[in-house]
Protein backbone atom coordinates (compact mmCIF):
# COMPACT_ATOMS: atom_id res chain seq x y z
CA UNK A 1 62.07 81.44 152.09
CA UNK A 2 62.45 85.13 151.73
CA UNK A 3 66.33 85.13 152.46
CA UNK A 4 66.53 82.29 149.97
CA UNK A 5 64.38 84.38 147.11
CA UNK A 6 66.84 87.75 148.11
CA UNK A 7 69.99 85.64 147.43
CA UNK A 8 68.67 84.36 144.05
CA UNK A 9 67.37 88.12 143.07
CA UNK A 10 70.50 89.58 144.18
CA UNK A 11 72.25 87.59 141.85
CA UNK A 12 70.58 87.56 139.28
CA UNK A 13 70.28 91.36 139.05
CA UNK A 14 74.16 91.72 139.86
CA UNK A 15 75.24 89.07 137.27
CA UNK A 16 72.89 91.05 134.35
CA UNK A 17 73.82 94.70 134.96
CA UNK A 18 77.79 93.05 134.91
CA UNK A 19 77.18 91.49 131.74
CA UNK A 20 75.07 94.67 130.34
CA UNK A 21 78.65 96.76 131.46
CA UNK A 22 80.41 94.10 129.47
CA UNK A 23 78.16 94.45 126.75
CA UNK A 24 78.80 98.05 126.52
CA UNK A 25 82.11 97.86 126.99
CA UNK A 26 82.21 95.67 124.05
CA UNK A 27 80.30 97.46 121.82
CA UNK A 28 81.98 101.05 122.42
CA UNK A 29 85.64 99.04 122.02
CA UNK A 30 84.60 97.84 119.23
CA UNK A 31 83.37 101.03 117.59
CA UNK A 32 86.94 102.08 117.28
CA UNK A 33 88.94 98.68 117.21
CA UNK A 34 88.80 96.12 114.57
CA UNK A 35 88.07 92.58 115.92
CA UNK A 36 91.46 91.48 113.96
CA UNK A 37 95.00 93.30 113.45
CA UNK A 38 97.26 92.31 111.05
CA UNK A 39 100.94 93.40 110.64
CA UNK A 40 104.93 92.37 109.85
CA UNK A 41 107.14 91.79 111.94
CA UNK A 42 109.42 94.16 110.00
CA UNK A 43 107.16 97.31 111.05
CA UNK A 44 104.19 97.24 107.81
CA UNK A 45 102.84 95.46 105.47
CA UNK A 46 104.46 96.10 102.41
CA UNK A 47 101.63 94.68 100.21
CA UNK A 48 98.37 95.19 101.34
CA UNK A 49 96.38 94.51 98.53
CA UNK A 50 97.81 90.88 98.48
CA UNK A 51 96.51 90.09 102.06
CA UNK A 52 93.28 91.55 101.68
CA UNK A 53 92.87 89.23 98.73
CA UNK A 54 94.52 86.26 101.06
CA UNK A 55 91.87 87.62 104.05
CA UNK A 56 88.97 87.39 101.15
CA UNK A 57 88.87 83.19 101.12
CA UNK A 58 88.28 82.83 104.41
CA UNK A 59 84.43 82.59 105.17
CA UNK A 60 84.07 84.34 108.51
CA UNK A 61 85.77 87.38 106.94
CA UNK A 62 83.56 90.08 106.52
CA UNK A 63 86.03 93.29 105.50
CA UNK A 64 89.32 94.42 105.69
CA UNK A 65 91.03 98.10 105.36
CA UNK A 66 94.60 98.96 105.90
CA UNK A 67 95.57 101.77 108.56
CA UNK A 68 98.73 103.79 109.55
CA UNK A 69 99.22 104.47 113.33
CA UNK A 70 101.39 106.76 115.26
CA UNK A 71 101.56 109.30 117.82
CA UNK A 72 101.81 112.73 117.26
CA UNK A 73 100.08 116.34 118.60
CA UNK A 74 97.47 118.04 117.93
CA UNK A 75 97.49 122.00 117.93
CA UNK A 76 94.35 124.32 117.45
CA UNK A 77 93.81 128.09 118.45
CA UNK A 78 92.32 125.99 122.15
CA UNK A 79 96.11 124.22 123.14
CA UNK A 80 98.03 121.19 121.81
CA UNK A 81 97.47 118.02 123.12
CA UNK A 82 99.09 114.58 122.34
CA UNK A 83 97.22 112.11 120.14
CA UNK A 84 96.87 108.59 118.56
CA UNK A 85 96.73 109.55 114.85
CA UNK A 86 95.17 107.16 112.52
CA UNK A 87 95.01 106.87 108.89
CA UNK A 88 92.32 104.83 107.12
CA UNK A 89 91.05 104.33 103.90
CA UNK A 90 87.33 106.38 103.48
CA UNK A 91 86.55 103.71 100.99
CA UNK A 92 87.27 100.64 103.05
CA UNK A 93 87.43 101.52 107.12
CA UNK A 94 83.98 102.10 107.55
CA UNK A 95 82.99 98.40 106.60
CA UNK A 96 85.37 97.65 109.42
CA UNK A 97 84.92 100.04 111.78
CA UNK A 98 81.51 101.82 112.80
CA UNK A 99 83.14 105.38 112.99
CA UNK A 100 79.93 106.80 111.10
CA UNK A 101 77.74 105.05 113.81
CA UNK A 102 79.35 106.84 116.41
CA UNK A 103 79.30 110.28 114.64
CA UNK A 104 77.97 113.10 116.67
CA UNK A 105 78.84 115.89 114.88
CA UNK A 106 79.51 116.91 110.87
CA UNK A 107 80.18 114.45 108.07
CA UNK A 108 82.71 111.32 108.14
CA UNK A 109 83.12 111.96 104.66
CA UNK A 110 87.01 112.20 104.92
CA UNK A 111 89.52 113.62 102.02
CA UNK A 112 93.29 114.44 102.49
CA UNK A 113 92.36 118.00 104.07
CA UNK A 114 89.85 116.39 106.75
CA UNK A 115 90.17 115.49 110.12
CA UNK A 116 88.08 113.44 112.40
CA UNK A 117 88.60 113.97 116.10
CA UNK A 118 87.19 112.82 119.55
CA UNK A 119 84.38 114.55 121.53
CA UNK A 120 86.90 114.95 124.53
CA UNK A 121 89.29 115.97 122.62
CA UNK A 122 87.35 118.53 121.06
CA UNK A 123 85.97 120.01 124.29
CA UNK A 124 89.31 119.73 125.73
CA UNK A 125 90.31 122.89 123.40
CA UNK A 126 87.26 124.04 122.35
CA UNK A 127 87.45 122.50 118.61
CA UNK A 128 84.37 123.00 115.97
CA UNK A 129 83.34 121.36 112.94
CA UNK A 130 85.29 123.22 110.28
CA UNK A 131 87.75 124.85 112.41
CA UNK A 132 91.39 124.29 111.69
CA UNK A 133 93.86 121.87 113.58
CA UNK A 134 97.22 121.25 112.77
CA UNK A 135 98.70 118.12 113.37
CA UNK A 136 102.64 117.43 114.18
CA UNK A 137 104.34 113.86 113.44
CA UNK A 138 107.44 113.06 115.76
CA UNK A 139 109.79 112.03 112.31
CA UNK A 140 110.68 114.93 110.41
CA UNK A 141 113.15 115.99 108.19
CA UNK A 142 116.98 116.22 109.57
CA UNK A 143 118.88 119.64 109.09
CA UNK A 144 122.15 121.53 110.21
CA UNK A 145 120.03 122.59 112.85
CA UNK A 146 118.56 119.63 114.25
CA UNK A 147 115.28 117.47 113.21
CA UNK A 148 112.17 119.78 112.08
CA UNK A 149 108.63 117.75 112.51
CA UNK A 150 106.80 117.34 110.22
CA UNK A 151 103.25 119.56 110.51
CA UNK A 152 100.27 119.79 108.05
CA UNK A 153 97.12 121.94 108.29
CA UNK A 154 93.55 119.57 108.13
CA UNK A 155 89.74 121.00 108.58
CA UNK A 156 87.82 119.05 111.13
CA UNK A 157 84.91 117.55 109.20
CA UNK A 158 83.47 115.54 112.13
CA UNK A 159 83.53 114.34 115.61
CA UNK A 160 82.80 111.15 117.33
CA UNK A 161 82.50 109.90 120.46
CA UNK A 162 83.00 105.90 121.73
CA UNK A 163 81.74 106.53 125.15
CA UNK A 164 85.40 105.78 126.31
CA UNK A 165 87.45 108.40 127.95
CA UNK A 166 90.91 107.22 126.29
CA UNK A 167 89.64 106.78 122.57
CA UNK A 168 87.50 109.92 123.55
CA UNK A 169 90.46 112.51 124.24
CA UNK A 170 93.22 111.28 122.03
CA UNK A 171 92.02 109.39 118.92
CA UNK A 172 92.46 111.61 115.28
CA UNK A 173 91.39 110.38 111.66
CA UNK A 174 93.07 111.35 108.65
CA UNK A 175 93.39 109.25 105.20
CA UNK A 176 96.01 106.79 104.66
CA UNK A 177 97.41 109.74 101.62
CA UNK A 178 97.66 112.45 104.55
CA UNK A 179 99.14 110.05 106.81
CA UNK A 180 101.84 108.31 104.87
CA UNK A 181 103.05 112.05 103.92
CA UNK A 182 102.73 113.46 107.50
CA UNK A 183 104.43 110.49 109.02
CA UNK A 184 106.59 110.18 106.15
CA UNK A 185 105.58 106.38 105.40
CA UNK A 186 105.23 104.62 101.87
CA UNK A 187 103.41 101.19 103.76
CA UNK A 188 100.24 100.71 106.24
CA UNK A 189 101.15 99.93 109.78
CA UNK A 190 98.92 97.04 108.99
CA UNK A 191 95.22 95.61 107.95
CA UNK A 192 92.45 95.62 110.02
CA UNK A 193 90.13 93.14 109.79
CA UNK A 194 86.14 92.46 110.57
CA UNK A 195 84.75 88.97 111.25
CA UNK A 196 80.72 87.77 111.57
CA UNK A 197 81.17 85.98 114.59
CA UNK A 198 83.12 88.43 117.29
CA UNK A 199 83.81 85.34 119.09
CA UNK A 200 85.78 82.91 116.38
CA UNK A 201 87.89 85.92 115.95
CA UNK A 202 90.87 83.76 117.07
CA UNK A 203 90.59 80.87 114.64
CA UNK A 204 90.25 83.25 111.86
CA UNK A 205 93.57 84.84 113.06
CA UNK A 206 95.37 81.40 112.80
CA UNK A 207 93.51 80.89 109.60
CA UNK A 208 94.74 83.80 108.23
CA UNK A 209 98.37 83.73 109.25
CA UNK A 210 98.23 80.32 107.55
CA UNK A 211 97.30 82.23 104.49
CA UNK A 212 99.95 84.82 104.75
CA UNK A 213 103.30 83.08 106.37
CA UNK A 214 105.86 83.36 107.99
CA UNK A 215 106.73 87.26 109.53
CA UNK A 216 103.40 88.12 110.03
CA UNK A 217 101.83 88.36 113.70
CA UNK A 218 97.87 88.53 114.57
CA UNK A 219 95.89 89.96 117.45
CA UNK A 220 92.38 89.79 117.94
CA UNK A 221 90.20 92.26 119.91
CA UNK A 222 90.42 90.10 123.06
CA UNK A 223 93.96 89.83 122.99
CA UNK A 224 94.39 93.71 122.92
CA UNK A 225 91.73 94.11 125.56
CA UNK A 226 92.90 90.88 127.16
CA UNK A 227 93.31 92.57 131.23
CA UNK A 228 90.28 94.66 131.08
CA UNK A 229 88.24 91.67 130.27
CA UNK A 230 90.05 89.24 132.44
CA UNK A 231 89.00 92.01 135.30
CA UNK A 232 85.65 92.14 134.66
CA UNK A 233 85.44 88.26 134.68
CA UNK A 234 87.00 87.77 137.95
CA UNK A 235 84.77 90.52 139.53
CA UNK A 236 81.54 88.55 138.25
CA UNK A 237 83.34 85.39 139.76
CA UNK A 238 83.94 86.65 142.82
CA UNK A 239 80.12 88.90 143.19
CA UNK A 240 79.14 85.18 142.33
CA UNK A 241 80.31 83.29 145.36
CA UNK A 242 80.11 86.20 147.74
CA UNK A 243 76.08 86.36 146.77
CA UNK A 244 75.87 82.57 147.06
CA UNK A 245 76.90 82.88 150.31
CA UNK A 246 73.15 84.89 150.80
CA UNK A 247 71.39 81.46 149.73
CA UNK A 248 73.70 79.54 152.18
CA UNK A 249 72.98 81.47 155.02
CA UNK A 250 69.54 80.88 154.09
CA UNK A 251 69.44 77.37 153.60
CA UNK A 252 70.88 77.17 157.19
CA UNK A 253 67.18 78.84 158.34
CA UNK A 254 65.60 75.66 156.15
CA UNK A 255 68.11 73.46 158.15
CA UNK A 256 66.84 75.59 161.51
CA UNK A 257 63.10 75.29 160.33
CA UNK A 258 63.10 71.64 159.91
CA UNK A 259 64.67 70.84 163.15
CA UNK A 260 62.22 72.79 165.04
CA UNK A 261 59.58 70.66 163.48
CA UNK A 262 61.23 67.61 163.90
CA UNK A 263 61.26 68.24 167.43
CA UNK A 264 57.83 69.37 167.49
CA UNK A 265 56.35 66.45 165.79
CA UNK A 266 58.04 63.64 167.74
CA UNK A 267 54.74 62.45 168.90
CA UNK A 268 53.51 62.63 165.40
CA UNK A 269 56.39 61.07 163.88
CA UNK A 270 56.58 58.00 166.37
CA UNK A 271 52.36 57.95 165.83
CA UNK A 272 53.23 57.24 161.96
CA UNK A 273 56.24 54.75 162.57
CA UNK A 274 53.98 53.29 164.86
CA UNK A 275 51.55 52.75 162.15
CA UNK A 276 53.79 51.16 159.75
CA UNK A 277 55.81 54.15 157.96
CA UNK A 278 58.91 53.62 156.70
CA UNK A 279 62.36 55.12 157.64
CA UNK A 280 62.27 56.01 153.86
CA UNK A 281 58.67 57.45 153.81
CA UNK A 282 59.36 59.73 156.92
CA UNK A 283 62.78 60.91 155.01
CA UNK A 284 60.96 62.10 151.89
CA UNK A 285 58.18 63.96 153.97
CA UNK A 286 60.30 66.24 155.36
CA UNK A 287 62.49 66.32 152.22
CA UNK A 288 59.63 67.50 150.67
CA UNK A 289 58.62 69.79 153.27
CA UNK A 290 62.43 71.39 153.14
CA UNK A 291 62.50 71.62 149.26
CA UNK A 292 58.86 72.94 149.02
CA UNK A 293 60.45 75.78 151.35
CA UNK A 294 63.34 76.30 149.28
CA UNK A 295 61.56 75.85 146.01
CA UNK A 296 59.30 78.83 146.57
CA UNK A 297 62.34 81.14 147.09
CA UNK A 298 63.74 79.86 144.12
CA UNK A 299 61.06 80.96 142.02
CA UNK A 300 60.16 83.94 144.37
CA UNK A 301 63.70 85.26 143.58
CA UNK A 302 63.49 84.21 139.76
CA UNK A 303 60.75 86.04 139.10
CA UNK A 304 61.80 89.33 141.20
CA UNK A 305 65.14 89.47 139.77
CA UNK A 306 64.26 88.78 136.05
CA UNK A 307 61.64 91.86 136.51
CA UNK A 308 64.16 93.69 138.29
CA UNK A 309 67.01 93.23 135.65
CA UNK A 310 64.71 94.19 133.04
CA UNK A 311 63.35 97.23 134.24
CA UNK A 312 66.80 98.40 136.34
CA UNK A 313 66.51 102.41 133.96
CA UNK A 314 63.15 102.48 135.43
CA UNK A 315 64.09 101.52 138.93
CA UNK A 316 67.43 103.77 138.80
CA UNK A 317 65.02 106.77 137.98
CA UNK A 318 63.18 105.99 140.77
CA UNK A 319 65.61 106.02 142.61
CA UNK A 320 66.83 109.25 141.63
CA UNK A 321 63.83 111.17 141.75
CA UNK A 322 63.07 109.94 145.65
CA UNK A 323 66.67 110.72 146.86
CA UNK A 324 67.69 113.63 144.36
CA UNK A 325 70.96 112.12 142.95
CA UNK A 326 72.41 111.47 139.98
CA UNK A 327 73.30 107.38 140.15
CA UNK A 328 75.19 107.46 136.77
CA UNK A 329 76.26 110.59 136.32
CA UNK A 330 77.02 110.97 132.08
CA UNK A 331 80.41 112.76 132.84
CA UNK A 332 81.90 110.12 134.78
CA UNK A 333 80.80 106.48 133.71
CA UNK A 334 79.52 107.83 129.82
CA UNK A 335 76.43 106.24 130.09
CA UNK A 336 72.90 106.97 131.47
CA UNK A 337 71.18 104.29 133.37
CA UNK A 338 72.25 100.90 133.80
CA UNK A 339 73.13 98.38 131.25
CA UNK A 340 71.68 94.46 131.51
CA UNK A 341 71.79 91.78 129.94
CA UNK A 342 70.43 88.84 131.14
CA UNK A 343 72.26 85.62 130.34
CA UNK A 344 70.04 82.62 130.39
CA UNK A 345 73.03 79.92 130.77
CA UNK A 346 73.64 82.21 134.18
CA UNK A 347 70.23 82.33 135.52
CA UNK A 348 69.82 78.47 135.28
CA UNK A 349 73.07 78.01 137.63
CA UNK A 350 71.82 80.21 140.04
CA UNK A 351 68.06 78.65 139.93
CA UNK A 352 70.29 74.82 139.84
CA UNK A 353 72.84 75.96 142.81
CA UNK A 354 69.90 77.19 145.10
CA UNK A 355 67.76 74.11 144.34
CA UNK A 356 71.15 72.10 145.34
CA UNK A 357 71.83 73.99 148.53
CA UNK A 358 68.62 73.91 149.71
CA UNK A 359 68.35 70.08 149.02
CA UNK A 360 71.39 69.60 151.27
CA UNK A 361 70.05 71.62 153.65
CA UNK A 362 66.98 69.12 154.18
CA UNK A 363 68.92 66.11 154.43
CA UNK A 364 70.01 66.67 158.14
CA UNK A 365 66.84 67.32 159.95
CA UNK A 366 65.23 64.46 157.76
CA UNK A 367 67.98 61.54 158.75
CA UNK A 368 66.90 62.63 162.32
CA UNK A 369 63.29 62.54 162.34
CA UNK A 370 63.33 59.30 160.30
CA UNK A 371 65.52 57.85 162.92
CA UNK A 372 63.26 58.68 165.69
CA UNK A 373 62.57 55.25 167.72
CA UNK A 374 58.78 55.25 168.45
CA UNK A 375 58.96 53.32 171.62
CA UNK A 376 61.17 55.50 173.15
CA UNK A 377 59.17 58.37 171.99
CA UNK A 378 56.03 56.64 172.95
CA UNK A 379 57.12 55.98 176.39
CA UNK A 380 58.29 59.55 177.52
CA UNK A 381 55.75 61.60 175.63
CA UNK A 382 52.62 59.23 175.09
């Protein structure tokens, strides 16, 4: 019973803190990403205005903002690093993307002067809010002499952080007016667009390009975070049937348990044959017996692991208090404690797949104590 109520605890702790990590994951991409990106095929969309209007008739659309996006560096009195500069639209972006939610520092009140840039980024070369940065676009203009980049002067007016290293160190606001003259555009890279229901982003993208036509393309939050989430699903897979294996092992101490009583019980068993019980009544008594076992765990490990995986902050500080370490450490994973979320579709196969091994695990030792033959039993042992 106990290994049976470890297996079902240790998975459904495991499964919730992966799920909380996916959560989080989630929720910090999305801070920064739009959960739809529209573009051409020829490089921009020339007319934005006409597919915001197109995005509008669709129901699941909540917002959409255009954006320009491009590389470029990033010099302050600290160094010069290379960055993902992105142009938005103060008036639009922020019902698409939850930049001011992940503020930490100054105002995300952007004008053409203003920049926004990444904690990491910012500690990387020691950058304040309202220091100056100046930021260099790879086009320029060509002369005798070569090309000369283009380079423009902006006050930091804030500074965010997603909780993810990459966005973290090289992501850089300006306005779409500061970006189409510093990258020397006259069209957004594209529209980004925010849907109610994360998870229909998909149809909305065919809906939409069905709106637009042909030479546009669409790509949905989970197709531009397609691997990492493809990873995390095949590690919750695989923790899934190496933990089952837990609740095998101990269904084979039911199967173990049982036979030891069968054999212990002949007397007994041929005494109730004897007596006029049934092949079928014997079967369901130790059935019974086997699945009382393995119910028990069940619910032992149900109950432990659901209080487990919702009090996992309190057990890590536990934890770090009796063995003085650090089990998260902020500078490495970006969060404190554990994330979990427990999934209630998950806990219900584990609960069901337990049950189910531990049924099987009866059936043996039952088909051989119901086909004990009293006489012979009777005659060696009476």
């Amino acid at each position: 019973m106990a290994g049976i109520a470890i297996g079902v605890m240790a998975l459904i702790v495991v499964l919730s803190v992966m799920n909380g990590f996916e959560k989080d994951i989630k929720a910090k991409l999305l801070g920064t990403q739009s959960h739809i990106v529209i573009s051409h095929y020829e490089g921009g969309v020339r007319d934005p205005r006409g597919v915001e209007k197109a995005l509008s008739t669709i129901d699941q659309v909540e917002a959409a903002t255009p954006f320009i996006l491009s590389q470029g560096l990033v010099t302050s009195a600290g160094g010069t690093s290379g960055a993902v500069i992105r142009g938005i639209d103060p008036q639009s972006a922020y019902k698409v993307i939850r930049l001011k939610d992940i503020l930490t520092k100054g105002t995300a009140d952007l004008d053409d002067s203003g920049v926004l840039i990444g904690s990491e980024l910012a500690a990387s070369q020691g950058i304040l809010v309202g220091d100056a940065v100046t930021l260099v676009s790879p086009t320029g203009t060509v002369t005798p002499i070569g090309m000369i980049p283009v380079s423009k002067t902006f006050i930091v007016r804030g500074v965010f952080q997603t909780g993810m290293y990459e966005f973290d160190s090289s992501m850089v606001y300006i306005t779409m007016n500061a970006a189409e003259k510093l990258f020397m555009r006259d069209a957004p890279s594209g529209v980004e667009v925010k849907v109610k229901d994360i998870y229909r982003a998909e149809e909305v993208a065919r809906q939409a390009l069905g709106r637009l036509g042909e030479g546009y393309w669409a790509k949905t939050w989970m197709d531009m975070n397609k691997s990492l989430f493809s990873a995390l699903r095949l590690e919750k897979t695989i923790m899934f049937i190496i933990l089952m294996f837990i609740i095998l092992v101990a269904a084979f101490s039911i199967v173990s348990t049982l036979i030891m009583l069968v054999m212990e019980k002949r007397k007994e068993i041929a005494i109730l044959k004897s007596m006029g019980a049934t092949t079928r009544q014997i079967l369901g008594i130790f059935v019974t017996v086997g699945m009382v076992i393995g119910t028990a765990g069940t619910a032992a490990g149900l109950a432990l692991g659901l209080l487990l995986a919702r009090n996992m902050n309190a057990v890590v500080r536990i934890v770090e208090f009796a063995f003085r370490i650090q089990v998260m450490p902020k500078d490495v994973y970006y969060i404190t404690g554990l994330p979990t979320a427990v999934d209630p579709v998950e806990v219900a196969s584990i609960v069901a797949a337990s049950l189910v091994l531990c049924f099987a695990a009866t059936i043996y030792p039952a088909r051989q104590a119901s086909r004990q033959d009293p006489v012979e039993v009777i005659r060696y042992e009476g």
